[in-house]
C-alpha atoms as a PDB file:
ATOM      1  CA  UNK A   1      25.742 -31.159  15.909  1.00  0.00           C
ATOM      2  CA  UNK A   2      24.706 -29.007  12.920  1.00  0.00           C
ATOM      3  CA  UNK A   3      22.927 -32.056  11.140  1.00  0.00           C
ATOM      4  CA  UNK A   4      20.289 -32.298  14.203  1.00  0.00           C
ATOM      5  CA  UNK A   5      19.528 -29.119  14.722  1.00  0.00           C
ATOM      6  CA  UNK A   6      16.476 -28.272  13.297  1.00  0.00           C
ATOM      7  CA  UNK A   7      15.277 -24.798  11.073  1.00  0.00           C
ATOM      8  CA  UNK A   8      12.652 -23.692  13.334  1.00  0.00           C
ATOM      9  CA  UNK A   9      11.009 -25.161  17.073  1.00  0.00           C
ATOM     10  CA  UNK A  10       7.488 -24.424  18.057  1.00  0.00           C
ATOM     11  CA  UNK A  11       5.841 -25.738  21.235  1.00  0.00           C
ATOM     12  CA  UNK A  12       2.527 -26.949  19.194  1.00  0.00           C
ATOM     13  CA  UNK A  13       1.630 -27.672  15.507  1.00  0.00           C
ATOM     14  CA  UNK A  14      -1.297 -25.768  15.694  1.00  0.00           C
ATOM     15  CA  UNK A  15       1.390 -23.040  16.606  1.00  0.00           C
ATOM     16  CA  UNK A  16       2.334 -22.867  13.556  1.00  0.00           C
ATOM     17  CA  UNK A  17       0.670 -20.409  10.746  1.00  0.00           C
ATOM     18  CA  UNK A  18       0.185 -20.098   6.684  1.00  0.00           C
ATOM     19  CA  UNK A  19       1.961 -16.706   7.575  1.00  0.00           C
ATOM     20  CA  UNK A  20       5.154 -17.959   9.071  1.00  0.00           C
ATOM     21  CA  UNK A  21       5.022 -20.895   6.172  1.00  0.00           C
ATOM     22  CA  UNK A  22       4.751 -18.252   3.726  1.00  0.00           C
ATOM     23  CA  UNK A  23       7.451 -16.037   4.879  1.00  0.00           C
ATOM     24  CA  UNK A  24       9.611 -19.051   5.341  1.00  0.00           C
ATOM     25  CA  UNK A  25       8.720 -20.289   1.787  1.00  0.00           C
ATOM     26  CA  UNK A  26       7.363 -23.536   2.793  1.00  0.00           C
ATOM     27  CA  UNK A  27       4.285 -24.804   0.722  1.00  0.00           C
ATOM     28  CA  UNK A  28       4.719 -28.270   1.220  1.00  0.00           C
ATOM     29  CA  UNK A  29       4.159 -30.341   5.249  1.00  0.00           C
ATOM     30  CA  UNK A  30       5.501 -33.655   6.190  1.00  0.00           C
ATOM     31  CA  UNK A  31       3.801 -34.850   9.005  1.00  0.00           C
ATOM     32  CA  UNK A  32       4.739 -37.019  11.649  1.00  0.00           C
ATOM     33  CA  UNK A  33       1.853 -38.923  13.543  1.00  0.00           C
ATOM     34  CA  UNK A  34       2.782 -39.811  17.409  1.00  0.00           C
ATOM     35  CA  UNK A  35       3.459 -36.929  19.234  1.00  0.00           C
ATOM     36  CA  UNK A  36       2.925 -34.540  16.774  1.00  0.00           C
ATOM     37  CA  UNK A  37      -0.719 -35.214  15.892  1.00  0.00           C
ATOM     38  CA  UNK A  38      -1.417 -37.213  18.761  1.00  0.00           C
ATOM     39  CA  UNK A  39       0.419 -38.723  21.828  1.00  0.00           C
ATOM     40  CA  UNK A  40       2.919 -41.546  21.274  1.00  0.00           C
ATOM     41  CA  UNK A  41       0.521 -44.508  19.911  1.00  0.00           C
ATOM     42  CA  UNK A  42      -2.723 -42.516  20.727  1.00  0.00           C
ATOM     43  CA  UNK A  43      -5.653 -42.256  18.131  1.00  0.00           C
ATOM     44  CA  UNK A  44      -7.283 -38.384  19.803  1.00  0.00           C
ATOM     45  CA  UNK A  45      -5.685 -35.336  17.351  1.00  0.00           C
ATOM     46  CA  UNK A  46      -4.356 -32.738  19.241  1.00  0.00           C
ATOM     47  CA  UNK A  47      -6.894 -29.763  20.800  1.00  0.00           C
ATOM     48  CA  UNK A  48      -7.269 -27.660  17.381  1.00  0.00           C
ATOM     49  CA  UNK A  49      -5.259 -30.535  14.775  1.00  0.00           C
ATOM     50  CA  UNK A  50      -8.588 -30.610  12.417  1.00  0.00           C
ATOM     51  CA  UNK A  51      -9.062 -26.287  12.327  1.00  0.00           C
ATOM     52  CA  UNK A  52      -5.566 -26.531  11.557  1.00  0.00           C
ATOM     53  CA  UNK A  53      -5.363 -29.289   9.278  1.00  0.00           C
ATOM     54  CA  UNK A  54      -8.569 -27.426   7.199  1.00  0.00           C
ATOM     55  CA  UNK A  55      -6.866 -24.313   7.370  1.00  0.00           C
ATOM     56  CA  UNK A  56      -3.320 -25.417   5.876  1.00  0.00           C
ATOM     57  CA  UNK A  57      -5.347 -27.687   3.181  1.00  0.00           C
ATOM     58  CA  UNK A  58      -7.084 -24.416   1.901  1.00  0.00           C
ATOM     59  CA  UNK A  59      -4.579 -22.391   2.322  1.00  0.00           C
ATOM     60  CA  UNK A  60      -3.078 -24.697  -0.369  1.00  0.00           C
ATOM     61  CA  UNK A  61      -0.237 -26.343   1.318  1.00  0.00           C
ATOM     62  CA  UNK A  62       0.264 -30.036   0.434  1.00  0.00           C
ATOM     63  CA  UNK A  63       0.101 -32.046   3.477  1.00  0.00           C
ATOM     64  CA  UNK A  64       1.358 -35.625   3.882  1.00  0.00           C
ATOM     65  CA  UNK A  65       2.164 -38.264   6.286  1.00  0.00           C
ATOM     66  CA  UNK A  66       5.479 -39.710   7.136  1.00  0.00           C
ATOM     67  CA  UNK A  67       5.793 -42.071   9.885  1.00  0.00           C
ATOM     68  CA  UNK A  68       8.102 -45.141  11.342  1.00  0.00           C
ATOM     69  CA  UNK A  69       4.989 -46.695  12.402  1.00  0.00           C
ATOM     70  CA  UNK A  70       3.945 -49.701  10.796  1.00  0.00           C
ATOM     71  CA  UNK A  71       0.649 -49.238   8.290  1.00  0.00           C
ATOM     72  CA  UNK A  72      -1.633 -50.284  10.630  1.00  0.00           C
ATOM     73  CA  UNK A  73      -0.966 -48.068  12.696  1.00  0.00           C
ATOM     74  CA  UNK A  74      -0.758 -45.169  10.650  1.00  0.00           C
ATOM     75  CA  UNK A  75      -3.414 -46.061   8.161  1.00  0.00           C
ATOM     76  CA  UNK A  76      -6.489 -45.253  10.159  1.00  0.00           C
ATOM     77  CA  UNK A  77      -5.084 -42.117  11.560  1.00  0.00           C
ATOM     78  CA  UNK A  78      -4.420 -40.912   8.129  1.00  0.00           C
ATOM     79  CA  UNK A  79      -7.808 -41.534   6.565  1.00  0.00           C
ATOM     80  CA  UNK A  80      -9.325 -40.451   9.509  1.00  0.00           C
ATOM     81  CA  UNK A  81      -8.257 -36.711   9.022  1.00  0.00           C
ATOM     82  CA  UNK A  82      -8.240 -37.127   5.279  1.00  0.00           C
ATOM     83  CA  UNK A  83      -4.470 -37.177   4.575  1.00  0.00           C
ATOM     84  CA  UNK A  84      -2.016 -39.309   2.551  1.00  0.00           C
ATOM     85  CA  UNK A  85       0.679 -41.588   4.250  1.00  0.00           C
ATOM     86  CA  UNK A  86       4.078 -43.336   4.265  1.00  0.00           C
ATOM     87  CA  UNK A  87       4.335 -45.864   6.757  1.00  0.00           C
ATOM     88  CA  UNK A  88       7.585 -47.564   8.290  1.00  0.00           C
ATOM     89  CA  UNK A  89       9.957 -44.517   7.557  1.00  0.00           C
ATOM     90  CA  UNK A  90      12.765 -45.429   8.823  1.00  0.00           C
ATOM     91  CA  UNK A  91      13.716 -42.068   9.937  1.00  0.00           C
ATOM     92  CA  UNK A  92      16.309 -40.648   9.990  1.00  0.00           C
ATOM     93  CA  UNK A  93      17.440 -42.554   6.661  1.00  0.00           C
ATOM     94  CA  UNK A  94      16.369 -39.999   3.673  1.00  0.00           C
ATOM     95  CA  UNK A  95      14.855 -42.238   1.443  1.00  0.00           C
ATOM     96  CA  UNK A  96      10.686 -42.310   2.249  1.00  0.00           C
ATOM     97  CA  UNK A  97      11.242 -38.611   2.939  1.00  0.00           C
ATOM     98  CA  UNK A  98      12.839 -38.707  -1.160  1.00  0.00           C
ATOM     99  CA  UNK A  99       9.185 -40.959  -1.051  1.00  0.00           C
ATOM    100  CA  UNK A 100       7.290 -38.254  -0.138  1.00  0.00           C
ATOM    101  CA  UNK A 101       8.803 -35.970  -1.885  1.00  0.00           C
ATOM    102  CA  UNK A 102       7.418 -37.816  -5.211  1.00  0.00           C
ATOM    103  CA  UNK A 103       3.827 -37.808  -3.992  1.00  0.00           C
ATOM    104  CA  UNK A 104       3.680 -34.138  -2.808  1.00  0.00           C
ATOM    105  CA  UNK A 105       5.076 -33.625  -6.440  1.00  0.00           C
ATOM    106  CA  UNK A 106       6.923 -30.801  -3.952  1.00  0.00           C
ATOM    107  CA  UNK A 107      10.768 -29.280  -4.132  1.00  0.00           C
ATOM    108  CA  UNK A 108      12.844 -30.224  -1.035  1.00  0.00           C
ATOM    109  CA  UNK A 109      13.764 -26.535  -0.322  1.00  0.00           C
ATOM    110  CA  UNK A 110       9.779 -25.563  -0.264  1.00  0.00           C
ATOM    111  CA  UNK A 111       9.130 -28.335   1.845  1.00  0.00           C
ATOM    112  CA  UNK A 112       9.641 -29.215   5.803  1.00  0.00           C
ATOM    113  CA  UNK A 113       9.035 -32.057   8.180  1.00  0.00           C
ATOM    114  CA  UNK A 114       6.922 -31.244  11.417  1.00  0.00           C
ATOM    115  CA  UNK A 115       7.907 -33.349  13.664  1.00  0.00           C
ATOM    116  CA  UNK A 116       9.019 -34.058  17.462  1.00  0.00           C
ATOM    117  CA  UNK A 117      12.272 -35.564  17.822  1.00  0.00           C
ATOM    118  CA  UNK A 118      15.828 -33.955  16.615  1.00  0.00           C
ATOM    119  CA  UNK A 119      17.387 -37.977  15.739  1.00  0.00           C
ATOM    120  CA  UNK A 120      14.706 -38.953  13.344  1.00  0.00           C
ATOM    121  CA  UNK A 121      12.788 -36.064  12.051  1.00  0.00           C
ATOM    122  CA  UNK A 122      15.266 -33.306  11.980  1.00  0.00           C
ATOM    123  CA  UNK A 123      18.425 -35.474  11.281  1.00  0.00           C
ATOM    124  CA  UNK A 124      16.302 -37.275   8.565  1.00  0.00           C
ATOM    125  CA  UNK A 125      14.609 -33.657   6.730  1.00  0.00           C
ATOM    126  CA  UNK A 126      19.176 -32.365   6.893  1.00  0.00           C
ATOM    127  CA  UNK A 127      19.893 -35.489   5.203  1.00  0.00           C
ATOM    128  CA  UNK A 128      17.450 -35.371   2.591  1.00  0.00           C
ATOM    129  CA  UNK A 129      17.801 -31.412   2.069  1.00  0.00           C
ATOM    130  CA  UNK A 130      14.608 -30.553   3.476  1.00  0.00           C
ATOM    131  CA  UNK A 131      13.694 -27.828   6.335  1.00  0.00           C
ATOM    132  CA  UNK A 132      12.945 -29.438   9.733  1.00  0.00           C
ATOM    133  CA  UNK A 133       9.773 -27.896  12.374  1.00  0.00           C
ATOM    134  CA  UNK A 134      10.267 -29.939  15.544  1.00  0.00           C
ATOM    135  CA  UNK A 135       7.730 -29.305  18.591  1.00  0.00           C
ATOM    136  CA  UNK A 136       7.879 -30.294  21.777  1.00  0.00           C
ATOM    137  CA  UNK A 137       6.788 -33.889  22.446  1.00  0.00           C
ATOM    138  CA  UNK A 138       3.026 -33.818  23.462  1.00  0.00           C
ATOM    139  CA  UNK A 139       3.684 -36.308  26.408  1.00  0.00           C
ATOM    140  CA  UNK A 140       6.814 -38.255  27.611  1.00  0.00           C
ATOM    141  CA  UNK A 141       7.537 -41.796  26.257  1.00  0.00           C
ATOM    142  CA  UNK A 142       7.461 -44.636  28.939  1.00  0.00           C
ATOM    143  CA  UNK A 143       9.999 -46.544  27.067  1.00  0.00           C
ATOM    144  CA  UNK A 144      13.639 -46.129  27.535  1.00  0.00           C
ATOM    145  CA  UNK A 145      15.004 -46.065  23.736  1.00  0.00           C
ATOM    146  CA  UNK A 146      12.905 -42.866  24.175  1.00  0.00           C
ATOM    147  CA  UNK A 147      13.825 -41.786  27.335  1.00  0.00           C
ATOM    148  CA  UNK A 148      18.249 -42.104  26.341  1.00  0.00           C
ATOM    149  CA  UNK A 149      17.048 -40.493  22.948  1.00  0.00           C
ATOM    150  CA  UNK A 150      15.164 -37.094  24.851  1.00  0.00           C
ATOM    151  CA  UNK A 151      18.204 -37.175  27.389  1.00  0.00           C
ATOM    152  CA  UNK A 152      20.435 -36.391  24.438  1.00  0.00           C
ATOM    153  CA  UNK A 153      18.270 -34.176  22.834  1.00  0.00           C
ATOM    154  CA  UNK A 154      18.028 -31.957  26.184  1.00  0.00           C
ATOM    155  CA  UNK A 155      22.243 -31.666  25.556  1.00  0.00           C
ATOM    156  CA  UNK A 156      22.026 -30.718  21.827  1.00  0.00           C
ATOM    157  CA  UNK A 157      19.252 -27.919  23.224  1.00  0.00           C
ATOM    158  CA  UNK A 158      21.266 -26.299  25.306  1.00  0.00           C
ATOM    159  CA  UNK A 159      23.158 -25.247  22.132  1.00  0.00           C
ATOM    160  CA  UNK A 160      20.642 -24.089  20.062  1.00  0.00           C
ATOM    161  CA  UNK A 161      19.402 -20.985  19.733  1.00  0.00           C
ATOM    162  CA  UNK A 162      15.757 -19.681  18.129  1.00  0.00           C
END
């Protein structure tokens, strides 16, 4: 249960601050695109992502994005808001996270995913010994590999303190 829980939970990415990356000694953000950034397969940023996305950038944290979507999918989001990408992931598996890693030129204990699910971002950042930041899905999936996934998810919750 341990490998899925993740460091930190926040209800939106724009939540999150340069403070509490700071104290938590995180310079370096993996980003996950659908329902993170925007809803599941949607191309509007969240109320606030580009403020936020400005801010972290010159605040100097390195930002990048990580996602199991395929390239043309994620390409266009990326460039729109001026970010690097991996595409096709294949979260939870560590090894485009040890990807990213490279490119952010970053060490795994100053860096953390920001994503919203527990079985492929936060079990992926544990198994390549980096800090997880999971928010609450922007919108519920239609499609029931999602739906089975959140049910379990709501079970590990109930165990997790923050």
């Amino acid at each position: 249960m341990a490998l899925f829980k993740p460091n930190y939970k926040f209800k939106r990415i724009t939540d999150i601050s340069t403070v509490f990356l700071k104290e938590a000694g995180i310079g370096s953000l993996i980003l996950d695109v659908d329902n993170t950034l925007s809803t599941h397969h949607g191309d509007v940023l969240v109320d606030g992502l580009q403020e936020w996305l400005d801010t972290m950038k010159a605040s100097g944290i390195n930002l990048i994005i990580l996602s199991n979507s395929k390239k043309r999918r994620v390409e266009p989001f990326a460039q729109r808001i001026g970010l690097p990408f991996v595409s096709l992931g294949l979260k939870p598996l560590p090894f485009k996270f040890w990807q990213t890693l490279r490119l952010l030129n970053a060490p795994k204990q100053e860096t953390a995913i920001i994503g919203d699910q527990l079985f492929t971002d936060s079990l992926g950042a544990h198994l390549s010994g980096i800090k997880a930041i999971i928010l609450d899905p922007i919108e519920p999936e239609p499609m029931l590999s999602f739906r089975i996934r959140r049910y379990f998810e709501k079970i590990l919750y109930k165990h997790y303190k923050f």
